[in-house]
C-alpha atoms as a PDB file:
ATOM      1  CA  UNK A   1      44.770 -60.135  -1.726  1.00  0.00           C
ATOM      2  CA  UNK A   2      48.023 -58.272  -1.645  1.00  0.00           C
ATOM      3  CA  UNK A   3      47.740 -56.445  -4.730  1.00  0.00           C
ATOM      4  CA  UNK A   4      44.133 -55.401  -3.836  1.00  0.00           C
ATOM      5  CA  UNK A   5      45.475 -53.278  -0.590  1.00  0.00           C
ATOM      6  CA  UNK A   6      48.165 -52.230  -2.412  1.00  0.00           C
ATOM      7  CA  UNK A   7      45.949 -50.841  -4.753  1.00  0.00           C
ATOM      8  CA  UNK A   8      43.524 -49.142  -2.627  1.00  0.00           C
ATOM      9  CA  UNK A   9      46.253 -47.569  -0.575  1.00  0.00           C
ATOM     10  CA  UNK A  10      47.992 -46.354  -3.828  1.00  0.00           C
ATOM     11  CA  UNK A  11      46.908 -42.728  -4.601  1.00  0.00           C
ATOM     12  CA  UNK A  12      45.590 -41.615  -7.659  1.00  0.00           C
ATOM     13  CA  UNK A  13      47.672 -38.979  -9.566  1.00  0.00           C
ATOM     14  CA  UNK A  14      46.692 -35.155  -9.035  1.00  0.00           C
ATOM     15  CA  UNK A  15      45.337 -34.803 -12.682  1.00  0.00           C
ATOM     16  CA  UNK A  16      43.095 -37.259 -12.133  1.00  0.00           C
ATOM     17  CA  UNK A  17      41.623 -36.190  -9.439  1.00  0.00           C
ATOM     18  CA  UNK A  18      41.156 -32.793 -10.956  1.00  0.00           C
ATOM     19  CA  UNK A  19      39.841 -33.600 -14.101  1.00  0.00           C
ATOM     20  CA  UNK A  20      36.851 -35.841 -11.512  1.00  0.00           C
ATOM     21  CA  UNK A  21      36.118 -32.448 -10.000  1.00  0.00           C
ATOM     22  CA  UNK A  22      35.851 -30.564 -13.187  1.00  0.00           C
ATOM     23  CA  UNK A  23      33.344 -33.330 -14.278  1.00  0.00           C
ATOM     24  CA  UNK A  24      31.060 -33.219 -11.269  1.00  0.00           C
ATOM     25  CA  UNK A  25      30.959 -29.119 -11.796  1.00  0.00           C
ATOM     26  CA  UNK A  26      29.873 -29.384 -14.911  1.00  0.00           C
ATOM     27  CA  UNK A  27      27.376 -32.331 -13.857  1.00  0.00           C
ATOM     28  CA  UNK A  28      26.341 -29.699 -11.481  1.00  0.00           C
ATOM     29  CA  UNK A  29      25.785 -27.069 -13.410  1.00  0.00           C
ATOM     30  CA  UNK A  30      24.270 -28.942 -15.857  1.00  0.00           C
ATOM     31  CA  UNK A  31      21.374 -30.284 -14.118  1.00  0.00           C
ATOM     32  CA  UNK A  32      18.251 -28.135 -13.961  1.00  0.00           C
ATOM     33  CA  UNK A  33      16.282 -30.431 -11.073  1.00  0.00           C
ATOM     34  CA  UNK A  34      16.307 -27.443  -9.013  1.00  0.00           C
ATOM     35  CA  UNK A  35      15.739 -24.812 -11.259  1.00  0.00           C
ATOM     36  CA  UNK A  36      12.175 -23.634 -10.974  1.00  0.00           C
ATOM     37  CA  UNK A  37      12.343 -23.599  -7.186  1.00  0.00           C
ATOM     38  CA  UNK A  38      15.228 -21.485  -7.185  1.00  0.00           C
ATOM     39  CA  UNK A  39      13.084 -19.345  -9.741  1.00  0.00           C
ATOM     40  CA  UNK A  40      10.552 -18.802  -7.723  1.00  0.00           C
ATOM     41  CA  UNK A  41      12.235 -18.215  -4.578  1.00  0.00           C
ATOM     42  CA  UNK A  42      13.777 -15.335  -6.251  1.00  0.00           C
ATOM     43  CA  UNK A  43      10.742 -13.906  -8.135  1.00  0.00           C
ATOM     44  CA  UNK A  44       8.099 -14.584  -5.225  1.00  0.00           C
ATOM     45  CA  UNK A  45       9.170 -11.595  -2.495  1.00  0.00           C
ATOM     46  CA  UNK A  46       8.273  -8.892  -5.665  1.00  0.00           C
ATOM     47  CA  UNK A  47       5.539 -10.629  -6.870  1.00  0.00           C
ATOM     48  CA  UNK A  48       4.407  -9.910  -2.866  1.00  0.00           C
ATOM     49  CA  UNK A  49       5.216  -6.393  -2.580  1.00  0.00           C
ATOM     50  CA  UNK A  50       3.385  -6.191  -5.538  1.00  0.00           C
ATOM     51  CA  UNK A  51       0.280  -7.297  -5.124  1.00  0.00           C
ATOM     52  CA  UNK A  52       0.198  -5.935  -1.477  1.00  0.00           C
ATOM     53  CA  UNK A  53       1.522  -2.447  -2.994  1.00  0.00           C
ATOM     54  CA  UNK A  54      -1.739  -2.923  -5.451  1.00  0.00           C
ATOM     55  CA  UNK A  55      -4.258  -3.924  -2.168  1.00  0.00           C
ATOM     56  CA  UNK A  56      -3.165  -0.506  -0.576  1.00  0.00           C
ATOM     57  CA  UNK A  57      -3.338   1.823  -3.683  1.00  0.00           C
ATOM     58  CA  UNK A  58      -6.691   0.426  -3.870  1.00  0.00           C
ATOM     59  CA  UNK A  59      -7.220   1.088  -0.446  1.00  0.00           C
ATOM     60  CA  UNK A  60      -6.463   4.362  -0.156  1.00  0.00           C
ATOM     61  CA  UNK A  61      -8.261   5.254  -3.138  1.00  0.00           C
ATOM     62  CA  UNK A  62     -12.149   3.840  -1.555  1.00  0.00           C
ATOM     63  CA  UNK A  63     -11.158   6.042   1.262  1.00  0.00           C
ATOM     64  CA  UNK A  64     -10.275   8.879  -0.906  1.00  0.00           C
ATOM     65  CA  UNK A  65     -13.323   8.273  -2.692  1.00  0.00           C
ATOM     66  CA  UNK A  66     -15.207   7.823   0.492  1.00  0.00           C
ATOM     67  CA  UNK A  67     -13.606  10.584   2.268  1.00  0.00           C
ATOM     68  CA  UNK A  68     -15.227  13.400  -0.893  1.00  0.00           C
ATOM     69  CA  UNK A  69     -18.377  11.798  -0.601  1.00  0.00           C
ATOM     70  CA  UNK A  70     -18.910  12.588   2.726  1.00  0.00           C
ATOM     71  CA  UNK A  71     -17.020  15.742   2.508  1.00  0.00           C
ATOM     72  CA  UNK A  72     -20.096  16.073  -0.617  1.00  0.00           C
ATOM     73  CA  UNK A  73     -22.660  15.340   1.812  1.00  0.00           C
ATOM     74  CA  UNK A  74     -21.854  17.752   4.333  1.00  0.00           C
ATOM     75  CA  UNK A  75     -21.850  20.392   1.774  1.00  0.00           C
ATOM     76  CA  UNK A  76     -25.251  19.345   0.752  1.00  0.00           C
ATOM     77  CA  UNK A  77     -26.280  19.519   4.564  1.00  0.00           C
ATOM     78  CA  UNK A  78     -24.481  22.914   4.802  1.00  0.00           C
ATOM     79  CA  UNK A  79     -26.390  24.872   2.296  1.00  0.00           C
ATOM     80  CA  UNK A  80     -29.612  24.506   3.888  1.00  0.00           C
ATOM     81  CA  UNK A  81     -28.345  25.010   7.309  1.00  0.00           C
ATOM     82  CA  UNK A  82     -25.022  27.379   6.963  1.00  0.00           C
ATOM     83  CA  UNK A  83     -25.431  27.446  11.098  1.00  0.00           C
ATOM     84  CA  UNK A  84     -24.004  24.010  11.070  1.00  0.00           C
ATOM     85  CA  UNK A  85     -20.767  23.055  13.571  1.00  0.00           C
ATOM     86  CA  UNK A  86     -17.461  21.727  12.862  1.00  0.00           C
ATOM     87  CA  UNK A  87     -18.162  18.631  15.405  1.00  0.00           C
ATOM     88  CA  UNK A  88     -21.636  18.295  13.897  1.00  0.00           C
ATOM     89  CA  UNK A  89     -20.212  18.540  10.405  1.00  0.00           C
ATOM     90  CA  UNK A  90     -17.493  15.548  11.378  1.00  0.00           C
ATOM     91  CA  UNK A  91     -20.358  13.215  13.376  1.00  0.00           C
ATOM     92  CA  UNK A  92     -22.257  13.630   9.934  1.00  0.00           C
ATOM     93  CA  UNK A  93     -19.306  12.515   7.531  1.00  0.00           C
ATOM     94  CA  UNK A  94     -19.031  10.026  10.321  1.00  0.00           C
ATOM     95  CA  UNK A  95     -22.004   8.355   9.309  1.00  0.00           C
ATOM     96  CA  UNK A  96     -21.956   9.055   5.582  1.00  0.00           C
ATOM     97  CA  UNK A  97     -18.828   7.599   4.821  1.00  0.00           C
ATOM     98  CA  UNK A  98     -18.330   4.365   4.664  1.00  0.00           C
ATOM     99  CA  UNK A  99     -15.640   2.067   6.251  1.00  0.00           C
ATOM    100  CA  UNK A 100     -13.396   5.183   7.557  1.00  0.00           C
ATOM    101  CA  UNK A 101     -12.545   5.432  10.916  1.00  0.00           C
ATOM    102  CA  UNK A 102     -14.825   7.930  12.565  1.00  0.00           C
ATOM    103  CA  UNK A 103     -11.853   9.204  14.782  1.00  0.00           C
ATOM    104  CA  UNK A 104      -9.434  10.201  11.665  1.00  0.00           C
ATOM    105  CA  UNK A 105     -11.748  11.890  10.011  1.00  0.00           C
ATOM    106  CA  UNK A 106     -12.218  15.796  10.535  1.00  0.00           C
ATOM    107  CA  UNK A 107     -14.285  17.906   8.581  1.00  0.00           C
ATOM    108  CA  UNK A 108     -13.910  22.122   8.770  1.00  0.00           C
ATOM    109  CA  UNK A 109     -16.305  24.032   7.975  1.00  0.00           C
ATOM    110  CA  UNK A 110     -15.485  27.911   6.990  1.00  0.00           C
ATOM    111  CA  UNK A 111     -17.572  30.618   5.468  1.00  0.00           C
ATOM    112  CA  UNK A 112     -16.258  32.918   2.627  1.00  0.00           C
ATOM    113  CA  UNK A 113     -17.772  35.874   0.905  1.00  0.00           C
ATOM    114  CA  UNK A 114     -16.617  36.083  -2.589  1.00  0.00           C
ATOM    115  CA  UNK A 115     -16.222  40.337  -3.490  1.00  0.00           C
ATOM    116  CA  UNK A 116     -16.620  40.315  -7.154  1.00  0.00           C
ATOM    117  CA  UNK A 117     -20.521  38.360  -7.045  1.00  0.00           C
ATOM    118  CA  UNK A 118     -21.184  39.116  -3.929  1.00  0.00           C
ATOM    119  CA  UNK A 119     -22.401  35.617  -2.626  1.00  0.00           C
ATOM    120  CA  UNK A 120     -21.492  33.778   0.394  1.00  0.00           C
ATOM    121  CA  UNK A 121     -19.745  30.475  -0.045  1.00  0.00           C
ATOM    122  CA  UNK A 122     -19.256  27.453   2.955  1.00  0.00           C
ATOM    123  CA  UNK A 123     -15.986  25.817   1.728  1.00  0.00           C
ATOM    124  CA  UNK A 124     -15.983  22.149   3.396  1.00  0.00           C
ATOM    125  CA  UNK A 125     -12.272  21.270   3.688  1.00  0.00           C
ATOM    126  CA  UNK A 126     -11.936  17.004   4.957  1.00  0.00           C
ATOM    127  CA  UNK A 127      -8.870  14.782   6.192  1.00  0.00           C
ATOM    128  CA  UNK A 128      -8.434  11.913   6.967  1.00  0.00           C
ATOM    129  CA  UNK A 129      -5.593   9.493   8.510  1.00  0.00           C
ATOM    130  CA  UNK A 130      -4.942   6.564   6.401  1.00  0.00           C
ATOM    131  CA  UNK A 131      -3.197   4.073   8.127  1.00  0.00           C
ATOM    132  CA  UNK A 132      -1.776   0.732   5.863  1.00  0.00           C
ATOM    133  CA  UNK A 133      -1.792  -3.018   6.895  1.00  0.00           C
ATOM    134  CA  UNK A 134       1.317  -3.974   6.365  1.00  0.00           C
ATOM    135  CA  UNK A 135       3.057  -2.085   9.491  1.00  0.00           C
ATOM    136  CA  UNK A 136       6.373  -3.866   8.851  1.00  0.00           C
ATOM    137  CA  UNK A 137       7.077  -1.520   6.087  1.00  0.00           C
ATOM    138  CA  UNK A 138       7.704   1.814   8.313  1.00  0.00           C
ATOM    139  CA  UNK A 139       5.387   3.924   5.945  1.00  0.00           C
ATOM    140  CA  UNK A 140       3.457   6.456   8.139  1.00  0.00           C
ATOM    141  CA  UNK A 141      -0.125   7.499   8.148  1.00  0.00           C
ATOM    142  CA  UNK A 142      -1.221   9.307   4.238  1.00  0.00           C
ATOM    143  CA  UNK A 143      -3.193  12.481   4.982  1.00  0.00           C
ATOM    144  CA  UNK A 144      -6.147  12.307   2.290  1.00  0.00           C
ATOM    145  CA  UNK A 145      -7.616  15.954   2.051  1.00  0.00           C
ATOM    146  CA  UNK A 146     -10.738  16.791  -0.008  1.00  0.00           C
ATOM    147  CA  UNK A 147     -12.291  20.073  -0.263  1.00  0.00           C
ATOM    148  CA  UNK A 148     -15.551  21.469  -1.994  1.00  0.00           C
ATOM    149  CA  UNK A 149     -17.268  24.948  -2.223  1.00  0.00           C
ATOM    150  CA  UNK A 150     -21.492  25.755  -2.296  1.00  0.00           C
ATOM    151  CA  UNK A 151     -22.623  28.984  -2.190  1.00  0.00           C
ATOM    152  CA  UNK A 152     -25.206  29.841   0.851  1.00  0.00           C
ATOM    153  CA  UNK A 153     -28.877  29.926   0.131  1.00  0.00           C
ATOM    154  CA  UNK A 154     -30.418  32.867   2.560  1.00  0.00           C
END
């Protein structure tokens, strides 16, 4: 019973002990349990901002695409009636367009003779505010513009 204290209380040498830590690193870094989490912890956020940054380029291109449409459709309007408003102009694209925000959407309408053929044209100039979804990321509202010419029919 002696001899077993004595042992426990006895130390081990200092190269032993070192050459047990060396082991367990290399256990450690050996061992690939772990591996796929840490993986994915690291490749997840980007994979995110990706497919978010795809959602609103996608976005902003309907209301692009929705925005000349209705900028399209006042033009149509506009040749027929060249007496039309700005505010009637906008409450038109308002209801043409669809899925953009009535109140960030502005149409202007302007008249401009053209010297050299001597016609009349209504350019249609549009905007509109595009705000994101993801507010977090401190990106402001995109101004989308579109813009078309017709010539007046007297």
């Amino acid at each position: 019973m002696k001899t077993l204290i004595q042992n426990k209380m006895r130390r081990e040498p200092l190269h032993c002990e070192t050459r047990r830590r060396r082991k367990t690193a290399k256990r450690f870094w050996r061992n690939r349990s772990g591996a796929i989490a840490v993986e994915f912890a690291m490749i997840m956020p980007a994979f995110i901002l990706l497919a978010f940054g795809v959602l609103e380029f996608g976005r902003a291109l309907w209301a692009y695409n929705s925005l000349q449409y209705a900028v399209e459709e006042v033009a149509r309007v506009s040749i027929i009636d060249s007496t039309q408003t700005n505010i009637a102009a906008t409450a038109l694209a308002g209801q043409v367009s669809v899925g953009l925000d009535p109140a960030a959407l502005a149409i202007n309408l302007t008249t401009v003779s053209d010297v050299t053929s001597g016609l009349d044209f209504i350019v249609v100039d549009g905007t509109y505010q595009f705000e994101f979804l993801v507010k977090n990321l401190n990106v402001g509202p995109l101004t989308l513009t579109s813009s078309t010419r017709v010539p007046v029919i007297n």
